[in-house]
PDB file of N, CA and C in Angstrom:
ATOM      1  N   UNK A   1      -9.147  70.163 189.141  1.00  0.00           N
ATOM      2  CA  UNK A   1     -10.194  69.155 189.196  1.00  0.00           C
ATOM      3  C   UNK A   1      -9.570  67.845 189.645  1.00  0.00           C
ATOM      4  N   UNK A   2     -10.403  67.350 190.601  1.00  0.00           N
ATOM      5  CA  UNK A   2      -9.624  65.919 191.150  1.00  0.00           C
ATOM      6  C   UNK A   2     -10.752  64.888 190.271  1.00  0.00           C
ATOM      7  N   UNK A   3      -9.900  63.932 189.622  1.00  0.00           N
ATOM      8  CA  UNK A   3     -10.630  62.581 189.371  1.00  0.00           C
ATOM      9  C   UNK A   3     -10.842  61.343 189.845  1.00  0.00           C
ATOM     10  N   UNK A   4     -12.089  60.694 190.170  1.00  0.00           N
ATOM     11  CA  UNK A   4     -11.516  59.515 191.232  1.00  0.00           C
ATOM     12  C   UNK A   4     -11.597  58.655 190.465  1.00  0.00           C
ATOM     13  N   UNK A   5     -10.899  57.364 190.576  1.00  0.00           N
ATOM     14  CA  UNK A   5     -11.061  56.083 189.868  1.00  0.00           C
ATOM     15  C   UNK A   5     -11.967  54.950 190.786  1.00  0.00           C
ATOM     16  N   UNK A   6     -12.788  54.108 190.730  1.00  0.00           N
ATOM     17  CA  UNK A   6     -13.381  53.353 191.656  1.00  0.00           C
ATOM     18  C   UNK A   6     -13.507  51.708 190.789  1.00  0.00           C
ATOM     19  N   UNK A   7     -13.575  51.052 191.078  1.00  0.00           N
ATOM     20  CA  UNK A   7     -14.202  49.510 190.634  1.00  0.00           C
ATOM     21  C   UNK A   7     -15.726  49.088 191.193  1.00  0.00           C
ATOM     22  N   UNK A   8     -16.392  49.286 190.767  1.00  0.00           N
ATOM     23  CA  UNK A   8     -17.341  49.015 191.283  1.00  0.00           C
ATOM     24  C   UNK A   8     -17.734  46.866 191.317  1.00  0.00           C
ATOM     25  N   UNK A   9     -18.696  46.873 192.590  1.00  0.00           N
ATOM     26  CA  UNK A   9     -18.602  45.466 192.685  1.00  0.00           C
ATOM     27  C   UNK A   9     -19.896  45.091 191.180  1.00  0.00           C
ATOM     28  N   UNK A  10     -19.873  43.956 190.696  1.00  0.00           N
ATOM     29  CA  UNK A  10     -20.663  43.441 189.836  1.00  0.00           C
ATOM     30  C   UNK A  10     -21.860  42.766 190.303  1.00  0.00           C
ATOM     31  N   UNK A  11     -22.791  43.823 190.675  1.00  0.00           N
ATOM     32  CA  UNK A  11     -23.766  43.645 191.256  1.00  0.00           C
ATOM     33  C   UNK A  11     -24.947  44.655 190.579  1.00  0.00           C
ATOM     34  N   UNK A  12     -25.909  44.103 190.637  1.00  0.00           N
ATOM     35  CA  UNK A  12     -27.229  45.379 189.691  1.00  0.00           C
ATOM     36  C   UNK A  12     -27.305  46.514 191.168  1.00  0.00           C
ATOM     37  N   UNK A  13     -27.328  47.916 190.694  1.00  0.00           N
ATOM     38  CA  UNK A  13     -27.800  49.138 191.335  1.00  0.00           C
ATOM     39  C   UNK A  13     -26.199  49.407 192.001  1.00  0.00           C
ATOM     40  N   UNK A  14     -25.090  48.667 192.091  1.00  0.00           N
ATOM     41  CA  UNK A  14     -23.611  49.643 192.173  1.00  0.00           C
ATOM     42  C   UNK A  14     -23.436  50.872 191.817  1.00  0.00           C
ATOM     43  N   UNK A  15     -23.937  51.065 190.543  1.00  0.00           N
ATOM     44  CA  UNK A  15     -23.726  52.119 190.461  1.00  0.00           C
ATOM     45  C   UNK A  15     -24.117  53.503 190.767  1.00  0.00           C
ATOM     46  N   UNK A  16     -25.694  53.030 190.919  1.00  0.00           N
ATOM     47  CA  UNK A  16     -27.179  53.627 191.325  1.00  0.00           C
ATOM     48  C   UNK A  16     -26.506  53.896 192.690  1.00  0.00           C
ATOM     49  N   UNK A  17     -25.991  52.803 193.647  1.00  0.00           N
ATOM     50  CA  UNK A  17     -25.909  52.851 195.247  1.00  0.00           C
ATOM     51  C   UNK A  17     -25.103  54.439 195.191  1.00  0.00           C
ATOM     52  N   UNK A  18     -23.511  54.278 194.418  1.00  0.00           N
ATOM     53  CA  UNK A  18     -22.952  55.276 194.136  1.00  0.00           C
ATOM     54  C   UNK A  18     -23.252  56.364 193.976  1.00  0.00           C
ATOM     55  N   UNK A  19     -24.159  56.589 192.728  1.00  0.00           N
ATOM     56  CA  UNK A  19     -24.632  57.935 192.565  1.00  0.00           C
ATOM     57  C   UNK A  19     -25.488  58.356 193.968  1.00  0.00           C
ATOM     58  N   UNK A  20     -26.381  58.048 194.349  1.00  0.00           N
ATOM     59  CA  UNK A  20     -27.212  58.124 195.328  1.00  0.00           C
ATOM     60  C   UNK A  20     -26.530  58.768 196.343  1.00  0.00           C
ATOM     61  N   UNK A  21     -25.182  58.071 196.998  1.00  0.00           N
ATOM     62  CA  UNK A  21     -24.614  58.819 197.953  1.00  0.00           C
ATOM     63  C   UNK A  21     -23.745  60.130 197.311  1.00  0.00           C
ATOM     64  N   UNK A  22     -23.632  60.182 196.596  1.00  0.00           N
ATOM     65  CA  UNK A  22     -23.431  61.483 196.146  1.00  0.00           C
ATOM     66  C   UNK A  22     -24.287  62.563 196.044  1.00  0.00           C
ATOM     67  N   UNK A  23     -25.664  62.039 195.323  1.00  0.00           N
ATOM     68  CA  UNK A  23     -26.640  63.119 195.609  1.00  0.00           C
ATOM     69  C   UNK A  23     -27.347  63.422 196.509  1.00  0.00           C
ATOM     70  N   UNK A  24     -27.249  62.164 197.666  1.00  0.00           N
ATOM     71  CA  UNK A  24     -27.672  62.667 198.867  1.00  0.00           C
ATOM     72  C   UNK A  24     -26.673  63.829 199.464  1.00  0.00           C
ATOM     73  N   UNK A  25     -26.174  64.252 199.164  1.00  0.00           N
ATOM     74  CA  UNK A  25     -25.116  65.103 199.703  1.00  0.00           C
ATOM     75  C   UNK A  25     -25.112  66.214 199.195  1.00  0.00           C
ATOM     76  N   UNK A  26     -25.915  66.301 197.988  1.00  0.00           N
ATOM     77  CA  UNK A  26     -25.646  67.359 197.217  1.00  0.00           C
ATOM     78  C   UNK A  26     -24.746  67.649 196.245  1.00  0.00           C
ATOM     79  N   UNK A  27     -24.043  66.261 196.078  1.00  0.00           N
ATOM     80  CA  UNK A  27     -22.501  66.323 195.664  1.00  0.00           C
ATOM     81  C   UNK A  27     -23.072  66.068 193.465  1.00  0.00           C
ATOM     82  N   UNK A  28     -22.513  66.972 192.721  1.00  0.00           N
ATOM     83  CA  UNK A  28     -22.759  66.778 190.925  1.00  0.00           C
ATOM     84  C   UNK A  28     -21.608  65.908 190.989  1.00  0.00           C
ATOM     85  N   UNK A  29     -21.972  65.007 189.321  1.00  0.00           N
ATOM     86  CA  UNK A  29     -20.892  64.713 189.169  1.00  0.00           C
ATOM     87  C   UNK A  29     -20.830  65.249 187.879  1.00  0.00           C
ATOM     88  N   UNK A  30     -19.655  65.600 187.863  1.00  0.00           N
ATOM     89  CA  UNK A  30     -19.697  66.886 186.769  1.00  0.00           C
ATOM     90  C   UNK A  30     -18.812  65.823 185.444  1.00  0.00           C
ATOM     91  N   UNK A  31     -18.118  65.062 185.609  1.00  0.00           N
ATOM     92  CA  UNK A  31     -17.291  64.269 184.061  1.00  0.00           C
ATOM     93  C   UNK A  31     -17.736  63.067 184.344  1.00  0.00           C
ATOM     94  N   UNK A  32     -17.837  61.897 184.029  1.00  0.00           N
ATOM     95  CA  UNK A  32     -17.778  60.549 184.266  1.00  0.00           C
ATOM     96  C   UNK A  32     -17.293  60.110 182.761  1.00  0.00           C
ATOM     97  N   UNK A  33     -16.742  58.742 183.082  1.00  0.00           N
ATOM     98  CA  UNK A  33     -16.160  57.425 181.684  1.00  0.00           C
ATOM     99  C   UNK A  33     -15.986  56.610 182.540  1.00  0.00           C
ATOM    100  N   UNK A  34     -16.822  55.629 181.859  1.00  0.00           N
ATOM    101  CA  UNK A  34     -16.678  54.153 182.146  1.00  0.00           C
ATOM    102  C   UNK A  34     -16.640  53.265 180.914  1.00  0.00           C
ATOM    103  N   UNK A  35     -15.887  51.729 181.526  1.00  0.00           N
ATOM    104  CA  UNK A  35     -15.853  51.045 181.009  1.00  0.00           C
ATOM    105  C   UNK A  35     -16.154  49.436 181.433  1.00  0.00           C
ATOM    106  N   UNK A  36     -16.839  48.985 181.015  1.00  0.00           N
ATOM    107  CA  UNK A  36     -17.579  47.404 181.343  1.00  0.00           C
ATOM    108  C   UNK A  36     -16.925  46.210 180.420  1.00  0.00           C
ATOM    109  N   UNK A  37     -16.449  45.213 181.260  1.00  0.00           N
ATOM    110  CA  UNK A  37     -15.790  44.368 180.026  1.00  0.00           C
ATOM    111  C   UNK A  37     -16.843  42.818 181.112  1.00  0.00           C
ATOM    112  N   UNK A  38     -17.443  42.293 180.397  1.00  0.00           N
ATOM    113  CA  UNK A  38     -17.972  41.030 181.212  1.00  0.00           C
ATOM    114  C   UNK A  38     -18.543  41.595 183.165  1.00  0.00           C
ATOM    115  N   UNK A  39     -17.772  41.099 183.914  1.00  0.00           N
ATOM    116  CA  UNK A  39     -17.312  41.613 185.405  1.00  0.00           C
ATOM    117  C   UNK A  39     -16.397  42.560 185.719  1.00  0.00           C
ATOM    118  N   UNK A  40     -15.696  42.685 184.824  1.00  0.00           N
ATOM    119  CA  UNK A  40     -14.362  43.894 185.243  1.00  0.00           C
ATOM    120  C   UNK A  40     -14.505  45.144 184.492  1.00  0.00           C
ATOM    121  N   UNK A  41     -14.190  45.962 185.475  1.00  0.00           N
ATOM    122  CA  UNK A  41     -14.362  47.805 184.679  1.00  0.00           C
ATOM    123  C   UNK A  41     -14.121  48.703 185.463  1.00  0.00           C
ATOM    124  N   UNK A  42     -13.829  49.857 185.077  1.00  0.00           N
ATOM    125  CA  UNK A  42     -13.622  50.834 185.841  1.00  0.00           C
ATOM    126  C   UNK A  42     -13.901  52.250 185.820  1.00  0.00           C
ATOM    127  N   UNK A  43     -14.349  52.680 186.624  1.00  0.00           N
ATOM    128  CA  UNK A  43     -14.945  53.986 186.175  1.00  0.00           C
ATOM    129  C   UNK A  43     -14.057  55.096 186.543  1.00  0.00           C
ATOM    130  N   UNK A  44     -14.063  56.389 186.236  1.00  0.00           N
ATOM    131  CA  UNK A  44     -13.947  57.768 186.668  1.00  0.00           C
ATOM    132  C   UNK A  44     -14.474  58.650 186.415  1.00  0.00           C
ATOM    133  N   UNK A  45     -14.565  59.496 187.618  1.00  0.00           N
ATOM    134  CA  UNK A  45     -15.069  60.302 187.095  1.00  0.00           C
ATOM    135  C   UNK A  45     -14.605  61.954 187.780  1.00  0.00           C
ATOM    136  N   UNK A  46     -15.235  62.675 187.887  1.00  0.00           N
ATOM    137  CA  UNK A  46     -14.896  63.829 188.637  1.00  0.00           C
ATOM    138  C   UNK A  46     -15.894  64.877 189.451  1.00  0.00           C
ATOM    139  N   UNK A  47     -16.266  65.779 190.548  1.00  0.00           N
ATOM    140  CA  UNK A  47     -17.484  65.584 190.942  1.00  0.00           C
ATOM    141  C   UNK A  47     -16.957  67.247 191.626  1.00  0.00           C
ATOM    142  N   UNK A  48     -18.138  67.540 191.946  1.00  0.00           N
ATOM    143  CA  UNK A  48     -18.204  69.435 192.799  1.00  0.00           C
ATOM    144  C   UNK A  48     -17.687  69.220 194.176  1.00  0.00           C
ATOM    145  N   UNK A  49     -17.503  68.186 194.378  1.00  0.00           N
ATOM    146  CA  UNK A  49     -16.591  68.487 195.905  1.00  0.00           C
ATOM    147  C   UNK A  49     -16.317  67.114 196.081  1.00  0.00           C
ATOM    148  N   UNK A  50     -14.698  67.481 195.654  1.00  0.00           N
ATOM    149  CA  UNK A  50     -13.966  66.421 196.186  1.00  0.00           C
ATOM    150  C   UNK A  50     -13.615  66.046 197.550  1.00  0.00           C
ATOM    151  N   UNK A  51     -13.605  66.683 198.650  1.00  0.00           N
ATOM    152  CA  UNK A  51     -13.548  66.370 200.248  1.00  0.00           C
ATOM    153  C   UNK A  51     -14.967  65.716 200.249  1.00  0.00           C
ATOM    154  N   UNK A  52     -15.956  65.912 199.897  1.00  0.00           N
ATOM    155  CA  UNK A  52     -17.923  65.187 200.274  1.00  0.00           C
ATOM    156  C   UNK A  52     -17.820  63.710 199.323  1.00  0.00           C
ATOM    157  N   UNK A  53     -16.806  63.466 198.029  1.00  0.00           N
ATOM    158  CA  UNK A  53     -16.959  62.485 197.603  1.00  0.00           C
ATOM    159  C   UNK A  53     -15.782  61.442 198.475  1.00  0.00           C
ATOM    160  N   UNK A  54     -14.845  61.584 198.949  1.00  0.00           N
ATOM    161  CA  UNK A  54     -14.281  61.237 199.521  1.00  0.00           C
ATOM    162  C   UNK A  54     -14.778  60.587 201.020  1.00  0.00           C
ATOM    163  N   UNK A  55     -15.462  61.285 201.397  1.00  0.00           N
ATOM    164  CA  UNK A  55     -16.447  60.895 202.737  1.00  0.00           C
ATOM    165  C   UNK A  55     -17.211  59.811 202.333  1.00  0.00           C
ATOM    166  N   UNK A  56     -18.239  60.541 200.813  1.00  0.00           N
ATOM    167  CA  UNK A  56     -19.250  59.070 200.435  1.00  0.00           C
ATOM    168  C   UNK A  56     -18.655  58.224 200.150  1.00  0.00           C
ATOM    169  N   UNK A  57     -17.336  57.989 199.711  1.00  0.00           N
ATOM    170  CA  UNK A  57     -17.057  56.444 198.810  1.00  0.00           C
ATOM    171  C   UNK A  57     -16.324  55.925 200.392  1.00  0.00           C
ATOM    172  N   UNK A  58     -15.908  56.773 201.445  1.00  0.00           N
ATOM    173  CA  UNK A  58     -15.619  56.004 202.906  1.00  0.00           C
ATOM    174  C   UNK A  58     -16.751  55.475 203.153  1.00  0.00           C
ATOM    175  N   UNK A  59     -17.704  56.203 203.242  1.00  0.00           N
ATOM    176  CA  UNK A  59     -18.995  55.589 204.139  1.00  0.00           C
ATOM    177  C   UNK A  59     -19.445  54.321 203.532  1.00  0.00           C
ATOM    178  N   UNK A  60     -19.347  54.350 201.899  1.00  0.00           N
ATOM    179  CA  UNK A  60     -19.692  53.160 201.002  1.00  0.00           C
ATOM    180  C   UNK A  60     -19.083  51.990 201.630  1.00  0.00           C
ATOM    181  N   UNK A  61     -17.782  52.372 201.807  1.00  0.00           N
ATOM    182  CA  UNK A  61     -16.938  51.192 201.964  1.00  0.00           C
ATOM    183  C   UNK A  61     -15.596  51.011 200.387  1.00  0.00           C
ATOM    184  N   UNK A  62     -15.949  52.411 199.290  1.00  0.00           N
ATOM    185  CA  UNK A  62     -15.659  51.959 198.437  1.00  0.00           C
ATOM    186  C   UNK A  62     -14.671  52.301 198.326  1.00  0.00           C
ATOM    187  N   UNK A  63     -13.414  51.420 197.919  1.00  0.00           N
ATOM    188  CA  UNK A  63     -12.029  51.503 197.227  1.00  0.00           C
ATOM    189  C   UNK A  63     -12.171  52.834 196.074  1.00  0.00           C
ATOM    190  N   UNK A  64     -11.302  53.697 196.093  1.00  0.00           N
ATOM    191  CA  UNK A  64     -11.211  54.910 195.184  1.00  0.00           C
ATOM    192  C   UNK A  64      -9.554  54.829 194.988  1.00  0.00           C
ATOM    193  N   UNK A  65      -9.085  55.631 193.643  1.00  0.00           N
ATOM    194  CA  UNK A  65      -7.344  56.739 193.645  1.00  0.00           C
ATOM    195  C   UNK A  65      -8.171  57.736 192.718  1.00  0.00           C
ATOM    196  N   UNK A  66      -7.277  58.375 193.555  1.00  0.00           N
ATOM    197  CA  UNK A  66      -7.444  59.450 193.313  1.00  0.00           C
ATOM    198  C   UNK A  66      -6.686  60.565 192.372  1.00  0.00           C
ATOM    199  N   UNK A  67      -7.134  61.779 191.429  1.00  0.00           N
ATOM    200  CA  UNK A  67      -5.796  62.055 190.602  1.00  0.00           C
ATOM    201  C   UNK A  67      -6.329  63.606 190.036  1.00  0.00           C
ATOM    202  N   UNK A  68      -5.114  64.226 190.565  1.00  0.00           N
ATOM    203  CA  UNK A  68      -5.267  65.334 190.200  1.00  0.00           C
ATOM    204  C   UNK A  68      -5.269  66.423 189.120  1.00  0.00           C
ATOM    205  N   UNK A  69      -6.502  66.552 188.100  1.00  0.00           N
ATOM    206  CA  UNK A  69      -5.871  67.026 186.427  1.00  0.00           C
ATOM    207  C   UNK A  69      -5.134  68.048 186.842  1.00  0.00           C
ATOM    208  N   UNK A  70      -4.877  68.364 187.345  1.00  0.00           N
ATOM    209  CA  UNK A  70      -3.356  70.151 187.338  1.00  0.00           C
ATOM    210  C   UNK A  70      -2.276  69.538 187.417  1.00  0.00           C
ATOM    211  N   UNK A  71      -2.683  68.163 187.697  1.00  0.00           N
ATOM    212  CA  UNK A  71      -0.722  67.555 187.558  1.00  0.00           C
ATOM    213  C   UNK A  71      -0.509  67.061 186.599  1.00  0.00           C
ATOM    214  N   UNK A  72      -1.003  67.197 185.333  1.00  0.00           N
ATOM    215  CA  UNK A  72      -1.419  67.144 184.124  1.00  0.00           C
ATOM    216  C   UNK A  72      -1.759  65.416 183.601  1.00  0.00           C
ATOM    217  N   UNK A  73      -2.769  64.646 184.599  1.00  0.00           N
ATOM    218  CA  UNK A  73      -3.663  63.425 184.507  1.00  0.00           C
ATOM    219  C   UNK A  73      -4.813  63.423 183.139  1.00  0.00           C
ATOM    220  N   UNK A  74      -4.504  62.702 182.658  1.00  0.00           N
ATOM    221  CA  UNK A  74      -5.576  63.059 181.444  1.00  0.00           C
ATOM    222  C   UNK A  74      -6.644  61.629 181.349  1.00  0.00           C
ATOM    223  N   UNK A  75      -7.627  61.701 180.998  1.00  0.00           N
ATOM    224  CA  UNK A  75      -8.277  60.269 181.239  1.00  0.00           C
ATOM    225  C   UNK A  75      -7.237  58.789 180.453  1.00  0.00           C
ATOM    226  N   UNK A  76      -6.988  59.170 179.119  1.00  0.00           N
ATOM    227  CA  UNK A  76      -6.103  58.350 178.392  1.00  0.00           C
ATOM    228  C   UNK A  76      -4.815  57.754 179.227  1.00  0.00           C
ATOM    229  N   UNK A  77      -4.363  58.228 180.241  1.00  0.00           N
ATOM    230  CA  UNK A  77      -3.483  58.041 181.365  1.00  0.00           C
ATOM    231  C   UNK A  77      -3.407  56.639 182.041  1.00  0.00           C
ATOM    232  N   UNK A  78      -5.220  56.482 182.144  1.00  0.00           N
ATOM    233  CA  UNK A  78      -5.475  55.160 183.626  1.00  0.00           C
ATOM    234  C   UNK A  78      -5.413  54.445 182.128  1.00  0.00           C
ATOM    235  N   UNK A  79      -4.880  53.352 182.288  1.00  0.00           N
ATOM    236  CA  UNK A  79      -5.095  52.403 180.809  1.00  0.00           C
ATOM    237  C   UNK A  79      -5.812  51.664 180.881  1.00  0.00           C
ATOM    238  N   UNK A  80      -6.352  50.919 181.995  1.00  0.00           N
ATOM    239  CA  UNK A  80      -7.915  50.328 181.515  1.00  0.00           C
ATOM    240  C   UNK A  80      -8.990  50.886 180.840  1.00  0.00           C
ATOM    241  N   UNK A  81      -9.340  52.534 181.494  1.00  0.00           N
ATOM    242  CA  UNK A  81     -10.174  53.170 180.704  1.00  0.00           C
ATOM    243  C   UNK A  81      -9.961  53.569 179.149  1.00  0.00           C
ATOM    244  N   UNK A  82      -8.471  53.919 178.793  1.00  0.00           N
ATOM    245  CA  UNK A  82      -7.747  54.303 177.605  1.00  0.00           C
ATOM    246  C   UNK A  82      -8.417  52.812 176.958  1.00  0.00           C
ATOM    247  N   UNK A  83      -7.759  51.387 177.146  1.00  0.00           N
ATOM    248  CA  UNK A  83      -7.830  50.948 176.517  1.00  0.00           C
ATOM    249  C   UNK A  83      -9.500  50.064 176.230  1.00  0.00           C
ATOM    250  N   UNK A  84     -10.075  49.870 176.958  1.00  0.00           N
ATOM    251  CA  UNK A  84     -11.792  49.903 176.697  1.00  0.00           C
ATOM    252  C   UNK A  84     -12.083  50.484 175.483  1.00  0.00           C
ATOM    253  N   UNK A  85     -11.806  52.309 175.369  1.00  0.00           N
ATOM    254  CA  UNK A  85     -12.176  53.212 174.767  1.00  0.00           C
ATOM    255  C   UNK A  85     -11.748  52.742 173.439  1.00  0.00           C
ATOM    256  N   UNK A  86     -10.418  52.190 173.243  1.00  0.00           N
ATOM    257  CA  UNK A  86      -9.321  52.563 171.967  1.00  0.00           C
ATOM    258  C   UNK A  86     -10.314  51.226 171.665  1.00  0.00           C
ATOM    259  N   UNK A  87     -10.571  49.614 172.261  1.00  0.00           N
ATOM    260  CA  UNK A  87     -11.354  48.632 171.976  1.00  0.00           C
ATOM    261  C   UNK A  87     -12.562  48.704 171.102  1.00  0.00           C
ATOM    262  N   UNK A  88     -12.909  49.918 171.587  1.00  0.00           N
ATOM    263  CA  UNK A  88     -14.491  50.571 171.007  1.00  0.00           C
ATOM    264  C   UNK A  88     -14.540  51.283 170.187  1.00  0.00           C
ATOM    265  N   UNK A  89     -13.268  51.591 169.264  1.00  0.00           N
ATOM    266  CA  UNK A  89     -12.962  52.575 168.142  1.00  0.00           C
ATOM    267  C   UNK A  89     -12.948  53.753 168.358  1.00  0.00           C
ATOM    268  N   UNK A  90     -12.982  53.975 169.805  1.00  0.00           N
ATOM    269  CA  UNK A  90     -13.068  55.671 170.188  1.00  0.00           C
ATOM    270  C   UNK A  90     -11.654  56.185 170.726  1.00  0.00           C
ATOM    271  N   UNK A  91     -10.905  57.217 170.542  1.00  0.00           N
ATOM    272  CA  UNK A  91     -10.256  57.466 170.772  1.00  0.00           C
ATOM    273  C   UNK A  91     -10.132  58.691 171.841  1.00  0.00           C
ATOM    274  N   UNK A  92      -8.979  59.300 171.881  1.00  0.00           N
ATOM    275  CA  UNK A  92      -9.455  60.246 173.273  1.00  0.00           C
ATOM    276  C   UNK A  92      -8.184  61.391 173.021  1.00  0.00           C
ATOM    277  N   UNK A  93      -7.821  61.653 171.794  1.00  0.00           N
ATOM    278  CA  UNK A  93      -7.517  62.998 171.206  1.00  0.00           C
ATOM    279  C   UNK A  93      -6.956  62.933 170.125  1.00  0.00           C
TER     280      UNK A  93
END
């Protein structure tokens, strides 16, 4: 499973724009976690075809990294998202 990381801009329907080009494509997104702090956050998530999400977040224009769980990437890994989570009393194993 590939996970992408993205920033989305702080704007209303970013995220909406996002999903949209994904489902215009046909593309699930099968995991998502996010995190919102004021303006800054970051999402990931993971989706049924990673080559079609890769195309949409080009066509977006949108900044992505990319990360592969078989190379043993775990969400707790990216530390903005880790630490949002740990902020929020939630932990992640």
């Amino acid at each position: 499973m590939i996970w992408f990381t993205v920033e989305l801009s702080d704007k209303p329907g970013s995220l909406a724009k996002m999903a949209a080009a994904l489902g215009d494509r046909g593309i699930n997104i099968s995991a998502i976690v996010g995190i919102a702090e004021d303006t800054d956050g970051a999402l990931m998530l993971a989706t049924s075809d990673a080559a079609g999400t890769r195309n949409a977040f080009a066509d977006l224009g949108l900044a992505f990294e990319e990360h592969d769980a078989e190379e043993g990437l775990e969400i707790g890994d990216h530390p903005r998202v880790a630490q949002g989570l740990a902020d929020r009393g939630l932990g992640l194993g």
